[in-house]
C-alpha atoms as a PDB file:
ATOM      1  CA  UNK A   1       5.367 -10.251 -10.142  1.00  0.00           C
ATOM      2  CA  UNK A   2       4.791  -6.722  -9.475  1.00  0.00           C
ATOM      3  CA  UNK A   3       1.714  -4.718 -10.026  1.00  0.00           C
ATOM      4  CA  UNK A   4       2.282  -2.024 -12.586  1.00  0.00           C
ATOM      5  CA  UNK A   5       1.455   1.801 -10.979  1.00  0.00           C
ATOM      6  CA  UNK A   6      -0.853   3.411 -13.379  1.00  0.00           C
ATOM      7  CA  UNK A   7      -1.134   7.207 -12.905  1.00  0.00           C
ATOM      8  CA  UNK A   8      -3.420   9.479 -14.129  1.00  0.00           C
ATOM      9  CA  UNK A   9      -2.474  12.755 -16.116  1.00  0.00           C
ATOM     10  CA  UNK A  10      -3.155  14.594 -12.863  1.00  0.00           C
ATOM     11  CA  UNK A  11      -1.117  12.889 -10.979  1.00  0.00           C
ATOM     12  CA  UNK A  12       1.999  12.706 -12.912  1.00  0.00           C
ATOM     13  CA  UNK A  13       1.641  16.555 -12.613  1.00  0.00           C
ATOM     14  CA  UNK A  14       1.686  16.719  -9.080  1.00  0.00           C
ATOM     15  CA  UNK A  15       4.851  14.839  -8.977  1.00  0.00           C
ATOM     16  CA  UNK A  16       6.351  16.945 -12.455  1.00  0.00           C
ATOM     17  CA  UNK A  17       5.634  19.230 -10.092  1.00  0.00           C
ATOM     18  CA  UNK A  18       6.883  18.433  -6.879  1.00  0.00           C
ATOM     19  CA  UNK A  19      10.322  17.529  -8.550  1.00  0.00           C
ATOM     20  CA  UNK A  20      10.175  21.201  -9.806  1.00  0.00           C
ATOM     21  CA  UNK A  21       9.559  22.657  -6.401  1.00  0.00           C
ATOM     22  CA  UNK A  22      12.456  19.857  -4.848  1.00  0.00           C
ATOM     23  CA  UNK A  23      14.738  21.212  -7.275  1.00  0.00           C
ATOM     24  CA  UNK A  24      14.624  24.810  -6.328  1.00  0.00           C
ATOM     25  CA  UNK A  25      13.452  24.820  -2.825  1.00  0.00           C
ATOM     26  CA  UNK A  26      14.582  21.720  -1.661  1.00  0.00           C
ATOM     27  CA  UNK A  27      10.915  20.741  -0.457  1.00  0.00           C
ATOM     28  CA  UNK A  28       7.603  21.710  -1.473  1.00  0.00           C
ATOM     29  CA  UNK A  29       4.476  23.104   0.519  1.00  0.00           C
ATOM     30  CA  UNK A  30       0.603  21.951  -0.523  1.00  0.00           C
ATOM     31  CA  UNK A  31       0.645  26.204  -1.251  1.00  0.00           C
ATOM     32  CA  UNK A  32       3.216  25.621  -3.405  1.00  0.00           C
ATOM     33  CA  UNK A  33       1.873  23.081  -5.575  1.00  0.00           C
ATOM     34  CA  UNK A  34      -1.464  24.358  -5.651  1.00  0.00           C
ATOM     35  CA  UNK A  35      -0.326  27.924  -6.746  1.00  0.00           C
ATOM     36  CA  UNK A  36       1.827  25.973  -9.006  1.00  0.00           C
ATOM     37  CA  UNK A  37      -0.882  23.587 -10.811  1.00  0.00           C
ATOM     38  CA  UNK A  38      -3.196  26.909 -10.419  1.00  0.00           C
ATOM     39  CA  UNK A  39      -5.737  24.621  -8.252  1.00  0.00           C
ATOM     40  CA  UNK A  40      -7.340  25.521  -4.946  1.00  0.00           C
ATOM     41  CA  UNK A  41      -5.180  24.493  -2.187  1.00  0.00           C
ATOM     42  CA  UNK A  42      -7.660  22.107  -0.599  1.00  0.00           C
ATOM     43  CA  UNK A  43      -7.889  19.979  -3.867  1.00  0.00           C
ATOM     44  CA  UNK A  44      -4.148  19.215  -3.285  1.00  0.00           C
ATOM     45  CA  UNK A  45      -4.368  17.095  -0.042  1.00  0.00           C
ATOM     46  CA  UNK A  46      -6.368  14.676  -1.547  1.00  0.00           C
ATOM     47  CA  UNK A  47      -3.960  13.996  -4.201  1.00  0.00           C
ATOM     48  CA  UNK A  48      -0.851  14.005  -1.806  1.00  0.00           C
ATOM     49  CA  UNK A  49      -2.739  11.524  -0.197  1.00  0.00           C
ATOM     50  CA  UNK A  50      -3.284   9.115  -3.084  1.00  0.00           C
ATOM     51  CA  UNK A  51       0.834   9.924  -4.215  1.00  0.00           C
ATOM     52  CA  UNK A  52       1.759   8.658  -0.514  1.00  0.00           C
ATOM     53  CA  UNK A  53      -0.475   5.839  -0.484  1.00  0.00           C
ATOM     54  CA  UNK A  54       1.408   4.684  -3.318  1.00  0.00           C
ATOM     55  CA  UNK A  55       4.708   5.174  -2.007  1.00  0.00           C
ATOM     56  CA  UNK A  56       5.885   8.356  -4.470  1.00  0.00           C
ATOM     57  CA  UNK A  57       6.099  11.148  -1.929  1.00  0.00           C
ATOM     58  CA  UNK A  58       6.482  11.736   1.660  1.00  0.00           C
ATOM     59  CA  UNK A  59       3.776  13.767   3.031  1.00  0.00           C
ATOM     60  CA  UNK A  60       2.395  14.637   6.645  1.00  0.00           C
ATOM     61  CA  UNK A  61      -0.835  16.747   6.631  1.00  0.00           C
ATOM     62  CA  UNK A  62       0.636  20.820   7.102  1.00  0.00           C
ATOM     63  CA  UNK A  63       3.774  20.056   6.607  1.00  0.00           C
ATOM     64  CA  UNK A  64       6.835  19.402   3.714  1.00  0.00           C
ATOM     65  CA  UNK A  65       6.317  17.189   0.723  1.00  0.00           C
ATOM     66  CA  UNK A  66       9.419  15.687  -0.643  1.00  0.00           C
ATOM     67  CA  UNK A  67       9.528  12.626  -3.405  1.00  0.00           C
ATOM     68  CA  UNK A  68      10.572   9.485  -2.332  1.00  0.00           C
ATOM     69  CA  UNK A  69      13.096   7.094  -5.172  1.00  0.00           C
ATOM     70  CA  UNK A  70      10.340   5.417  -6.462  1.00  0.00           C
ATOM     71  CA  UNK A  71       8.171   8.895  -7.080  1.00  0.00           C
ATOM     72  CA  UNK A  72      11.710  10.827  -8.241  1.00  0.00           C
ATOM     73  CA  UNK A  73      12.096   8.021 -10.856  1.00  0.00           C
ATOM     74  CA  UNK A  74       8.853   8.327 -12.440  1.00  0.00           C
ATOM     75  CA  UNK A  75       9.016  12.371 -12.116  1.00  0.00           C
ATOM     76  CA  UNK A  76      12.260  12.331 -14.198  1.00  0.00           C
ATOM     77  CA  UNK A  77      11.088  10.211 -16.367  1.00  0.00           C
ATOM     78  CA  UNK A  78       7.757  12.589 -17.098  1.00  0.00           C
ATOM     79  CA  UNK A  79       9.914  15.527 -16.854  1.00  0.00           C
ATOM     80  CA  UNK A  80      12.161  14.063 -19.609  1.00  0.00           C
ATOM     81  CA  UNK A  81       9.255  13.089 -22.103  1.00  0.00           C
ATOM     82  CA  UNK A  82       8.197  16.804 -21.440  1.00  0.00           C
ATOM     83  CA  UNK A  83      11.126  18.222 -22.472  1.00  0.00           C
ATOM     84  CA  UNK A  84      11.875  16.204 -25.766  1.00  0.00           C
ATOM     85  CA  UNK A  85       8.678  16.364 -26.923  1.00  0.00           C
ATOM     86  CA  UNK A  86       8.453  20.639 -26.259  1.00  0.00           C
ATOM     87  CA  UNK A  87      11.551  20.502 -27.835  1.00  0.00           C
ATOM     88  CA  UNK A  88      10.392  18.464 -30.545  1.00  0.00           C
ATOM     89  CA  UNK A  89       7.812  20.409 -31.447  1.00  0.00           C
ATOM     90  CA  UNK A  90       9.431  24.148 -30.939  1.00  0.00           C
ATOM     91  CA  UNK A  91      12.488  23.137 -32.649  1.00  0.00           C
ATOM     92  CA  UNK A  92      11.708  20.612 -35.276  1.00  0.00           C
ATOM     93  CA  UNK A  93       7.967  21.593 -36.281  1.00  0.00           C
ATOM     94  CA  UNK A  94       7.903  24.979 -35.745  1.00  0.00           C
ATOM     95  CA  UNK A  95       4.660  25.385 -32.948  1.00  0.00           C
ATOM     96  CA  UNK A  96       5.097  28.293 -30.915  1.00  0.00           C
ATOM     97  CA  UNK A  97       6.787  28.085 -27.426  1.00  0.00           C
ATOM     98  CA  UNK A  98       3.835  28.629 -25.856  1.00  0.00           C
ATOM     99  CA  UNK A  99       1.935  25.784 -27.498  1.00  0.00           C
ATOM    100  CA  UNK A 100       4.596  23.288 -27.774  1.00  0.00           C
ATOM    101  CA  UNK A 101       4.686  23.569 -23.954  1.00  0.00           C
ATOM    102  CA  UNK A 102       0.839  23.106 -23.606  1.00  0.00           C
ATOM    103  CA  UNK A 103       0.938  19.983 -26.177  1.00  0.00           C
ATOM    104  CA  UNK A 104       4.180  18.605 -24.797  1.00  0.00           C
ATOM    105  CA  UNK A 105       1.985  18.301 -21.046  1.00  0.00           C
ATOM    106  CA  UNK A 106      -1.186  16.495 -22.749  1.00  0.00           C
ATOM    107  CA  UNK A 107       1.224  14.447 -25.003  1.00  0.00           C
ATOM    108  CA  UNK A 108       4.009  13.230 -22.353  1.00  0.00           C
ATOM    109  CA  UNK A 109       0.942  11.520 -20.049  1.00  0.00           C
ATOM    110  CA  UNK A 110      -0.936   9.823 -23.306  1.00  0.00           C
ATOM    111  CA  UNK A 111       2.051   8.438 -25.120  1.00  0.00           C
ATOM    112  CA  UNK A 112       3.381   4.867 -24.456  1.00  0.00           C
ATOM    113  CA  UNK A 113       6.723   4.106 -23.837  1.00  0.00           C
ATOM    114  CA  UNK A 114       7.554   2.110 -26.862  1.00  0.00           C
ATOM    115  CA  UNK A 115       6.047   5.296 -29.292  1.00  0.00           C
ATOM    116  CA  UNK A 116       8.006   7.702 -27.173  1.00  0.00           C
ATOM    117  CA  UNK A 117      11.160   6.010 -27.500  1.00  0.00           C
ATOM    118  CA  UNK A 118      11.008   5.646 -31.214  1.00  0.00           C
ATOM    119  CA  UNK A 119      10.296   9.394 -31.525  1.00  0.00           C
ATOM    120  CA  UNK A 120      13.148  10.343 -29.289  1.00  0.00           C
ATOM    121  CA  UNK A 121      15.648   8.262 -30.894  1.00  0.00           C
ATOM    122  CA  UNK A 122      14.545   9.938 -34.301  1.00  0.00           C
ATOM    123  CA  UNK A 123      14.836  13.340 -32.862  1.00  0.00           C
ATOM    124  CA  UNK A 124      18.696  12.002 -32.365  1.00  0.00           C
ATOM    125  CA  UNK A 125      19.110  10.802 -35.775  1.00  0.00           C
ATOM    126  CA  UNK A 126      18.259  13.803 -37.060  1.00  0.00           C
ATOM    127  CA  UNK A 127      20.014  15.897 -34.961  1.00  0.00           C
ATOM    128  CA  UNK A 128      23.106  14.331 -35.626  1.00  0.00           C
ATOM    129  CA  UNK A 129      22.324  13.667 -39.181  1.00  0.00           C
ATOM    130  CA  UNK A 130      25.312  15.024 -41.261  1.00  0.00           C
ATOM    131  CA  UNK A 131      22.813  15.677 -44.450  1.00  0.00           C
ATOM    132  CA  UNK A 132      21.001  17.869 -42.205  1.00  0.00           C
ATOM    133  CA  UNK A 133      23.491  20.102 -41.274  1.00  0.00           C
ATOM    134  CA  UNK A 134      23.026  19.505 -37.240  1.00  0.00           C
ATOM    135  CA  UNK A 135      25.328  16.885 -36.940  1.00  0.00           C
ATOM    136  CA  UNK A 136      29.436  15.938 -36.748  1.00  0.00           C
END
């Protein structure tokens, strides 16, 4: 049986943001990603290392980093429990933009996947919840 990849919090960001970076330049640069995460540019080879290591990027030292299927699945899959959960919480409960982005980050890498996909099939129910006026 497989192994199951545990990340850490810093690492699903460096492939949140890689995807980010793919999407609008088709590849992204260790500048990129450190101006990006606001880090110091060394600190970021390190990290590419450990990503390739594991099989979720390819990188070669100075040049581009792209994700590989097994690192694009797992950084859509962050990037998705990012964007419910900002949503959640800008729409539904009312935080500020601002903040419901900063507690959507912390709150997509420490909540399991059972929890998250209770919430985010609630979120549906209500939004399509004739009662509440959002729905058909």
């Amino acid at each position: 049986m497989a192994e199951k990849l545990t990340l850490s919090e810093s690492l699903e960001d460096y492939l949140e943001t890689i995807l980010e970076l793919q999407a609008t330049n088709t590849v992204a640069r260790s500048k990129d990603i450190a101006a990006k995460l606001d880090i110091k540019r060394g600190s970021v080879t390190g990290m590419l290392k450990k990503l390739a290591a594991n099989d979720l990027i390819n990188y070669e030292p100075y040049g581009y980093v792209t994700l590989t299927p097994k690192g694009e699945k797992i950084a859509k899959e962050i990037e998705k429990r990012h964007t419910i959960l900002k949503d959640f919480l800008f729409r539904m409960v009312g935080i500020a933009e601002k903040k419901a982005e900063a507690a959507a980050c912390h709150m997509e890498h420490a909540m399991d996947k059972t929890t998250f996909n209770k919430l985010a099939k609630f979120i549906k129910q209500v939004d399509t919840c004739p009662k509440c006026g959002k729905g058909k």
